[in-house]
Each structure stands twice: as C-alpha cells, then as structure tokens.
Protein backbone atom coordinates (compact mmCIF):
# COMPACT_ATOMS: atom_id res chain seq x y z
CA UNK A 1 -2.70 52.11 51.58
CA UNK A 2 -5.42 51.91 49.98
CA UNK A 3 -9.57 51.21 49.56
CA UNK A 4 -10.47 49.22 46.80
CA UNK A 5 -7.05 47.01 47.00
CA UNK A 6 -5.41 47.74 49.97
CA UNK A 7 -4.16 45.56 52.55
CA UNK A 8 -5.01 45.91 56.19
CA UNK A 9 -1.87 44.07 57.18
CA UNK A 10 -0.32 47.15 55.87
CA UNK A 11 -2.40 49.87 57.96
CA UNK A 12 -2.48 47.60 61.48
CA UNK A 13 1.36 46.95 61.11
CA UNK A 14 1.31 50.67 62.16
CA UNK A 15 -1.06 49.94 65.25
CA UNK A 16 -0.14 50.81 68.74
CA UNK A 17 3.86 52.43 68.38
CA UNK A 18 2.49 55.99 68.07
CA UNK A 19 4.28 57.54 70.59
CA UNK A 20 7.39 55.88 69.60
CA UNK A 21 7.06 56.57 66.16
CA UNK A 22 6.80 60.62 67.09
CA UNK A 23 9.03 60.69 69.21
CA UNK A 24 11.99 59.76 67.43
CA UNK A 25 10.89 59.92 63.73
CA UNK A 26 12.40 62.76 61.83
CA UNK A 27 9.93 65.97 60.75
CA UNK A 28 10.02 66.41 57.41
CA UNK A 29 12.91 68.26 56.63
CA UNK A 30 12.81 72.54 55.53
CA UNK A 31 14.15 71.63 52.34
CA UNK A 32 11.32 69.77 51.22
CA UNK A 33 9.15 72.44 51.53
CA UNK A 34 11.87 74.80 49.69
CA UNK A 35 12.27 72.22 46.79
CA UNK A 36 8.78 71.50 45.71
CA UNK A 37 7.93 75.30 46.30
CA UNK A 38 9.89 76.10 43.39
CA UNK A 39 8.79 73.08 41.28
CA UNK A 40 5.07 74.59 41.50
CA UNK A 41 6.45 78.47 40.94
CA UNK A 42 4.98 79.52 44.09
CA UNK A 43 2.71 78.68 47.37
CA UNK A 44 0.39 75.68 47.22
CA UNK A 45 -2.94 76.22 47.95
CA UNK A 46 -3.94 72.76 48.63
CA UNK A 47 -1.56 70.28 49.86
CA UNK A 48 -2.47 66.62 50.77
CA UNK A 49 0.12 64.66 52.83
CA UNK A 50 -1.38 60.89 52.25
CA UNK A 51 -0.25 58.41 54.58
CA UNK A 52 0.46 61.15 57.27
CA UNK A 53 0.97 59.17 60.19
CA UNK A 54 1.25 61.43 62.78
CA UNK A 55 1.47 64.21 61.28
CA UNK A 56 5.77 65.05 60.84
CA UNK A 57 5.61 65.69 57.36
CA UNK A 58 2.08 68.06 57.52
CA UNK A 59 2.89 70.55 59.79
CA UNK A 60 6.12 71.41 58.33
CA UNK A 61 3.65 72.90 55.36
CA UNK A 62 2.34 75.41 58.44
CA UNK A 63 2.87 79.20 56.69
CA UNK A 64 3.80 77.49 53.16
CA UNK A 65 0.62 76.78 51.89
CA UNK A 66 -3.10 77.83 52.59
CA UNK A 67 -4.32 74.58 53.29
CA UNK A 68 -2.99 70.90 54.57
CA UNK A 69 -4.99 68.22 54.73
CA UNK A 70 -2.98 65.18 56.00
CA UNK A 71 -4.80 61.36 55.06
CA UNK A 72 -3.99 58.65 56.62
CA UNK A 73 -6.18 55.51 57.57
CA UNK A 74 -4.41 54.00 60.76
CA UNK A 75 -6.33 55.44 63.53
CA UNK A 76 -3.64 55.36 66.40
CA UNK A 77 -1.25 57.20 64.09
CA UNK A 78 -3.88 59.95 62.87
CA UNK A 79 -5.49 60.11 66.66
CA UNK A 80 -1.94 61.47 67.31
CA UNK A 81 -2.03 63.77 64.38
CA UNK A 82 -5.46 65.21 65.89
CA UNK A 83 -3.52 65.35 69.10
CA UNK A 84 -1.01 67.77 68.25
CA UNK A 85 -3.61 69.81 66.12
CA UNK A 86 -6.04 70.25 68.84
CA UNK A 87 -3.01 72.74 70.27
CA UNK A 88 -3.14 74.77 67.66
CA UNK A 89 -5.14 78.19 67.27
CA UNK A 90 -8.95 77.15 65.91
CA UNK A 91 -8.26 78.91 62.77
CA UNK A 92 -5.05 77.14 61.77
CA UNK A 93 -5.49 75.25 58.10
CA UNK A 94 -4.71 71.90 59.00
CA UNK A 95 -7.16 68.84 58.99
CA UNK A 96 -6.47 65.37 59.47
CA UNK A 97 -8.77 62.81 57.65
CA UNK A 98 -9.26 59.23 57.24
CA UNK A 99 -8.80 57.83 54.09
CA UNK A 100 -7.11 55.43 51.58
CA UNK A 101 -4.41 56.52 48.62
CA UNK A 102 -6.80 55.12 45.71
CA UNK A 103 -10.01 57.21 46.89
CA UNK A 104 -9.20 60.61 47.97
CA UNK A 105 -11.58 63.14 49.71
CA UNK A 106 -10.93 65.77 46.83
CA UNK A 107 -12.30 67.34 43.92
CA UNK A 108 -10.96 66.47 40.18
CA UNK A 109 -8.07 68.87 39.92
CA UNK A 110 -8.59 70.30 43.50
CA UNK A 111 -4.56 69.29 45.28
CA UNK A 112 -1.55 71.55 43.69
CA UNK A 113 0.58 69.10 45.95
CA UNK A 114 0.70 65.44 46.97
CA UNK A 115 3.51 64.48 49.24
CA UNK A 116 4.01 60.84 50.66
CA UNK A 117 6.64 60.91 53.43
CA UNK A 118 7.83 57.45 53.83
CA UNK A 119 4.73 55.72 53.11
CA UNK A 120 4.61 55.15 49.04
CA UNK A 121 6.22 51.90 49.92
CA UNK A 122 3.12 51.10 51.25
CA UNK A 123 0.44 51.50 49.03
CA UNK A 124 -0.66 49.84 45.47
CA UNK A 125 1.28 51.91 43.00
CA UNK A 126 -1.78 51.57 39.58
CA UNK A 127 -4.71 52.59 41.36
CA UNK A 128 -2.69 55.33 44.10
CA UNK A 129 -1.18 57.61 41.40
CA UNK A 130 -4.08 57.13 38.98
CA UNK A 131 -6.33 58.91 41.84
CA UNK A 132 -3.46 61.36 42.66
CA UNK A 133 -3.35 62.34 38.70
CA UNK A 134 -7.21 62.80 39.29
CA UNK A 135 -7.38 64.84 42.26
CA UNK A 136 -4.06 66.97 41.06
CA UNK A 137 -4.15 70.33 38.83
CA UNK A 138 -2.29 70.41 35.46
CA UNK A 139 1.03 71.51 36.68
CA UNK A 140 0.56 69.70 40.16
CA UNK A 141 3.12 67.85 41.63
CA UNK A 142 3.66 64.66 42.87
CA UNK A 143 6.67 64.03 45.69
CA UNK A 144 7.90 60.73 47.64
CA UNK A 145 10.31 61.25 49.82
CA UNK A 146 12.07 58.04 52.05
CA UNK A 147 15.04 58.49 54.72
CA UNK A 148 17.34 55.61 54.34
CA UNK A 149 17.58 53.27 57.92
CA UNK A 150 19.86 53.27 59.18
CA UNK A 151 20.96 56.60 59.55
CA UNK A 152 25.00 56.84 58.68
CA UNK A 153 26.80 56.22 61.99
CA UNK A 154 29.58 53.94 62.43
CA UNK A 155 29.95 49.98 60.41
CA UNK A 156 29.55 48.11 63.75
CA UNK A 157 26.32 50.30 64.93
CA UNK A 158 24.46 50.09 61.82
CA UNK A 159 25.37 46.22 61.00
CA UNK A 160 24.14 45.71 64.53
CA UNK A 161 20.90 47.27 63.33
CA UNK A 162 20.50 45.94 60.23
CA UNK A 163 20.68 42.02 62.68
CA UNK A 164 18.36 43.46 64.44
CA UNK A 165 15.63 44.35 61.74
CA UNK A 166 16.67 40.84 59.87
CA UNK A 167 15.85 39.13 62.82
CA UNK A 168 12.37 40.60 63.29
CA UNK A 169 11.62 39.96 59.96
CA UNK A 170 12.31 36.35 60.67
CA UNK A 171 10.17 36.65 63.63
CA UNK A 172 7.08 37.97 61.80
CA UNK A 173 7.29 34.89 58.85
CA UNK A 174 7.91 32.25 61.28
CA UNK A 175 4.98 33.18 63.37
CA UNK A 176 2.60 35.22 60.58
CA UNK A 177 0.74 33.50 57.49
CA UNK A 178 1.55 34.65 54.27
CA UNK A 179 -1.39 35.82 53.70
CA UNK A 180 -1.53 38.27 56.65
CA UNK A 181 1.73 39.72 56.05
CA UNK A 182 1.97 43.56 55.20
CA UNK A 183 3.34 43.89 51.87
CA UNK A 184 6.36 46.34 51.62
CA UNK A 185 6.96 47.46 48.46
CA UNK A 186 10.24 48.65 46.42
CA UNK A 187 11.27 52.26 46.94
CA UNK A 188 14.33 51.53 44.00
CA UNK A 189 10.89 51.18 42.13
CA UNK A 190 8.44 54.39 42.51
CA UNK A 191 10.15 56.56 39.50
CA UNK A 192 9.73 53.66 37.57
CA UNK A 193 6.57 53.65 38.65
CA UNK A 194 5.16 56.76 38.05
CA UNK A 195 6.71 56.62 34.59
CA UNK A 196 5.16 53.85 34.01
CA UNK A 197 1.94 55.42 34.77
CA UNK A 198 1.99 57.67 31.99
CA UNK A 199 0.13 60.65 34.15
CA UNK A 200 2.99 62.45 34.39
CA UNK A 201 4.26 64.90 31.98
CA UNK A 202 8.04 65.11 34.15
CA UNK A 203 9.52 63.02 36.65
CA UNK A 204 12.85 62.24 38.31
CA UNK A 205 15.10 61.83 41.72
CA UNK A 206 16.32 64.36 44.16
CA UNK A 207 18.63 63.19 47.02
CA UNK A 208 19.38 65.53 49.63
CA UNK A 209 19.89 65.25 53.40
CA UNK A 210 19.70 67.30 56.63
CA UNK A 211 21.51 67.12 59.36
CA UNK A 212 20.09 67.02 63.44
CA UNK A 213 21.01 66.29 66.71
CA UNK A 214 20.83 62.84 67.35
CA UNK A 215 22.22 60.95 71.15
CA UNK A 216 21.95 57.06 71.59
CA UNK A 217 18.16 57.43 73.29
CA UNK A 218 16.86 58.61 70.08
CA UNK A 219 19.20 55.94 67.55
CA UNK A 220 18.09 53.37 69.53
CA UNK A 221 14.32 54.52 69.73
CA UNK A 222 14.46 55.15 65.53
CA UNK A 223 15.16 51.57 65.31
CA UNK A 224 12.59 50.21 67.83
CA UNK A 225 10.00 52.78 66.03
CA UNK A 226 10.37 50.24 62.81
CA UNK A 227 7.12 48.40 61.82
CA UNK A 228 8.85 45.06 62.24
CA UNK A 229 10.58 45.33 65.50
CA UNK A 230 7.10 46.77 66.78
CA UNK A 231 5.22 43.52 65.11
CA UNK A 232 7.21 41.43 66.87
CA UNK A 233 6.64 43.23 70.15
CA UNK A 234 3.15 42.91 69.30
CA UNK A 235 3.23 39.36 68.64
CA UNK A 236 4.67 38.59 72.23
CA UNK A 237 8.38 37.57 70.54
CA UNK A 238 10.10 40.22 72.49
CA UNK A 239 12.39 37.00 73.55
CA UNK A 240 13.28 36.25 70.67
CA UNK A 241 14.55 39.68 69.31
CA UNK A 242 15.93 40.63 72.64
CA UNK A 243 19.75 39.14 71.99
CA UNK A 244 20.35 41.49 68.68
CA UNK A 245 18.28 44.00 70.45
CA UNK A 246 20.61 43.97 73.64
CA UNK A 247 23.95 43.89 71.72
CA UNK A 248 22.38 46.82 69.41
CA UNK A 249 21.53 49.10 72.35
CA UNK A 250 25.03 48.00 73.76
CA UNK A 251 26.96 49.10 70.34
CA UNK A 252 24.76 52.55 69.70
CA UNK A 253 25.39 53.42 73.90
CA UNK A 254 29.00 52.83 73.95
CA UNK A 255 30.24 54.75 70.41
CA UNK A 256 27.61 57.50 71.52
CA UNK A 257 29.26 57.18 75.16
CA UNK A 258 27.19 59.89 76.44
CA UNK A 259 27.39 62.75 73.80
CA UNK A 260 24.64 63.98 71.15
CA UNK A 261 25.86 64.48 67.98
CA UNK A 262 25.28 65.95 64.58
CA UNK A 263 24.31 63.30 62.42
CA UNK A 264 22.95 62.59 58.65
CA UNK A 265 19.76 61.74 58.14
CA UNK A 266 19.46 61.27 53.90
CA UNK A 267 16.89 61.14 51.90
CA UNK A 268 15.38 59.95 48.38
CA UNK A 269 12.74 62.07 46.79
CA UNK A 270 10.52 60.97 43.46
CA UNK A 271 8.93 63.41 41.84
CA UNK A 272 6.35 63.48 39.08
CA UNK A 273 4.61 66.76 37.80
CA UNK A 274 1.09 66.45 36.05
C-alpha cells in the first residue's frame, strides 16, 4: 500500500476482521528472524515491518534488534497493533506508525531491515522498493515472506477451501465495480520484481516452513480471516457464501474430529540485499 499510487480498496479490504485476523493468523515464524540475522552478519538496529497489520510479524523482532517500527496504514489492523503494545513495559522499542510503502517515515539509509509479512502482494512494486532502497543502508536487506493458503491438510479439506475462497471472489465482482476492487498482485512475481528494480546488488528465494498446533476452530477461522470471505461478509452476501462455507466447516470438523494436530504452515521468502 501505498501514498502517491496506492489504492484504498486495498487498505479498507482489511477493515473491520481484526480480531479474526489475530487470532488465527500465524506469528511470524523464529526462523525468520534466524535467517535474515545472518544475511546482515549480526543484530539489526532498525527494523521496519511495512504493512504490519497487527503486529505478528513485529514483535517476533522483540530482543533481536534495537528498534521495530511496524507501518501499516489500515487503522483497525494497527489500532490492534497499539493494543498489544500498550502491555508492554514503557521502555520496550516497538512503535507502530501510519504510513504508506512508497513514503516511509525514515531517514536516507536509516532501516538495516525491511520485512513485508504477507503484504508485498499488496502494494505497487516501482515506487515501494525504490523508497525501501532509499530508506535502507548499503548492505540492508530486503525480505517478503508469504504462507501459502491453504495450509497442507487433507485433498477434500483444502479443495473445500479453495470453493470457498472462489466463491467469494465471485461474490465481490458480481456485486463490486471494477474500479473499486483491491488489486492483488502476483507473489510468483516479487523476485522478478526486485530484480527488475535494479536496487539490489543480491536477490533470491528461501522456502522454509514451521510447524504448530493447529485444531478445526483455528483452520476454519484462517480461512474466514481471508480478505475476500471478510468482503463478502461486509457486503451483506453472507447468503450467498454460506453453502461452501457450511460444507467447508463440515469437511475441516469431521477429518479434525476433535483432535489438534501438528500441522505445516510453509512459506516463500524474497530477498534482496542493497
């Protein structure tokens, strides 16, 4: 998301699902924080987590870098970022700010880290990662990182959910102008990308994955915590959605049939380095 050319589709489609979102979103994962430690030989001092939401993949940086400032312009997801921060001690380096991926509140050269936890996708890929090459150090490093939905379960869950998020898509362009629809962008396309954008000296994929508890509550929840299912919500076609939804909830209940279990969440990562 971002000022000069971003689209407020894209920042309201995130609008009202807060809780929802972190509740059942994944944190960022330890092995982030292990990876892109060693890709900038040693502790970031400044770390900005742009397009935040609410907050999972800043305070994972708590005691692995001396300051975090997570950006992100949707004010229902960053009021929950706030949220959680105001429970921390006073002095604890964490900030939350508004603002948009092509206009930064940093100095030239100020970040040694810029992370985008599922949120890339989002913004316009030109004018984003020319202001991160601005605001980043020589040798600073530039990491998106994307869990692939649905997580790996069983073929008749997951084709279940992938109805499910087909039919609210359907939902939202039957009932949305063009011209007010958020505008999701490739993720096969962000190392092309910042190739492409010739501000980075190094650049390639990681893909890793971590493993957590997981019962049918939270499955379910991770798909209804998707930006289209909660547009259509929003847009009152709750009807409409509710025969894939039922039959999902039905599939992901009765293969869970009571138990939690250890499942994979995996994930891409694209990195650049200034």
């Amino acid at each position: 998301m971002s000022s000069g050319s971003h689209l407020q589709s894209n920042i309201d489609r995130f609008s009202g699902f807060e809780e929802d979102y972190d509740r059942y979103r994944p944190k960022a994962p330890k092995a982030v924080v292990e990876m892109l430690t060693r890709y900038l030989d040693g502790t970031p001092e400044q770390v900005a987590d742009v397009g935040c939401g609410t907050g999972l993949s800043s305070f994972v940086w708590l005691g692995h870098a001396g300051q975090i400032t997570g950006v992100e312009p949707n004010d229902d997801m960053r009021g929950k970022a706030l949220e959680h921060a105001a429970g921390l001690p006073a002095e604890t380096p964490i900030s939350f700010v508004k603002g948009y991926s092509d206009k930064l509140p940093f100095e030239s050269g100020s970040v040694d880290l810029i992370t985008c936890s599922q949120s890339f996708h989002w913004m316009e890929p030109v004018s984003t990662l020319r202001e991160f090459a601005r605001v980043l150090r020589p040798e600073g490093v530039f990491a998106a990182y994307d869990c692939d939905w649905p997580l790996p379960l069983h073929g008749t869950v997951e084709m279940a959910y992938e109805r499910l998020i087909e039919q609210a898509e359907q939902i939202i362009a039957d009932r949305v102008p063009v011209q007010n629809h958020a505008v999701k962008r490739d993720k096969e396309k962000h190392l092309t990308q910042i190739r492409a954008s010739g501000h980075f000296r190094f650049s390639r994929e990681i893909v890793f994955s971590n493993t957590e508890l997981c019962d049918a509550e939270r499955y379910i929840g991770l798909a209804i915590s998707q930006g289209g299912v909660q547009t259509v919500f929003r847009l009152g076609g709750t009807i409409q959605l509710n025969e894939q939804l039922t039959e999902f909830r039905r599939l992901t209940e009765e293969y869970f049939a009571g138990r939690t279990l250890e499942v994979t969440f995996s994930y891409r990562m694209r990195l650049g380095i200034k």
